[in-house]
Protein backbone atom coordinates (compact mmCIF):
# COMPACT_ATOMS: atom_id res chain seq x y z
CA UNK A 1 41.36 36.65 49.03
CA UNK A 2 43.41 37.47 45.74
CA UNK A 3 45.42 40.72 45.70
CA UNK A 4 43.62 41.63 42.50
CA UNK A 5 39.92 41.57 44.48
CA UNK A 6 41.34 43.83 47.77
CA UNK A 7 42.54 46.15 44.96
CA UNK A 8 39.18 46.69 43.37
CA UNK A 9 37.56 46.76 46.65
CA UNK A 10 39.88 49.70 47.87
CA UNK A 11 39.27 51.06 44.58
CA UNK A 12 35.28 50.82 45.06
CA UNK A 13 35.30 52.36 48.19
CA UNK A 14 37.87 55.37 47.32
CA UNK A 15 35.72 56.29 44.35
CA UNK A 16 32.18 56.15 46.17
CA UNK A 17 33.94 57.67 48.77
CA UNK A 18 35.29 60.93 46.48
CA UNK A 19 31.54 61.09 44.84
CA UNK A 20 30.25 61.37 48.18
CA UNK A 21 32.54 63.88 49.18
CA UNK A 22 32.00 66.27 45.98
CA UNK A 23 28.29 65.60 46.43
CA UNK A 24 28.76 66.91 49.73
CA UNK A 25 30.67 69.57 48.12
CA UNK A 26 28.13 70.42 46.28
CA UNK A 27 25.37 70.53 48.34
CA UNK A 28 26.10 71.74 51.38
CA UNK A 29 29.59 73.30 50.76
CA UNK A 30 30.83 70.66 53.29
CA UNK A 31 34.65 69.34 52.26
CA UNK A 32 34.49 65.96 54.47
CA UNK A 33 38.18 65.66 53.20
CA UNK A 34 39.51 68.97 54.19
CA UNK A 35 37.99 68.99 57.91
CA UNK A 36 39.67 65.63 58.37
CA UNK A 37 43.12 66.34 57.54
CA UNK A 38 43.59 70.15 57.04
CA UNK A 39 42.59 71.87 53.85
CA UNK A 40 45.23 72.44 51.41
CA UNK A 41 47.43 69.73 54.35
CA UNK A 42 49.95 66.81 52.87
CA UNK A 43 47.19 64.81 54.03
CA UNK A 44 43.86 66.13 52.26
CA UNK A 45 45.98 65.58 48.92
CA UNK A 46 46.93 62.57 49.25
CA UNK A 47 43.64 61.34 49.44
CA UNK A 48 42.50 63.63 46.67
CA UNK A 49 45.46 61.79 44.55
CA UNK A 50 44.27 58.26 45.80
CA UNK A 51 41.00 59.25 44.94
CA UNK A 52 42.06 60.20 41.35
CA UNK A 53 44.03 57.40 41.09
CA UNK A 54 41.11 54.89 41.93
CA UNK A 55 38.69 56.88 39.30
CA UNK A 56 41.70 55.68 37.04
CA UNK A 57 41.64 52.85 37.48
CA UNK A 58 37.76 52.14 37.44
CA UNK A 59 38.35 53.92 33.60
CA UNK A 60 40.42 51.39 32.97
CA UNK A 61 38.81 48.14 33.64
């Protein structure tokens, strides 16, 4: 497998991943995010920033 196809796989699943989440958000007021690592935690945004940074690149291709 080619580095460039195991980047837009991890970039797949972070951004179906974050829509999920927000629809969770959304719907049931359920942060999946948050209760894993902590809200407001080192860990919870640095997901959120991987997240954002995947939905980056996705605009970009």
């Amino acid at each position: 497998m080619s580095t460039h196809y195991i980047l837009e796989l991890v970039t797949y699943i972070l951004v179906i991943f974050g829509a999920l989440n927000w629809g969770m958000v959304g719907i049931f007021d359920i942060d999946i995010v948050a209760r894993l690592f902590g809200r407001g935690s080192f860990g919870a945004r640095v997901i959120y920033i991987l997240i954002g940074v995947a939905a980056i690149l996705m605009l970009m291709r």
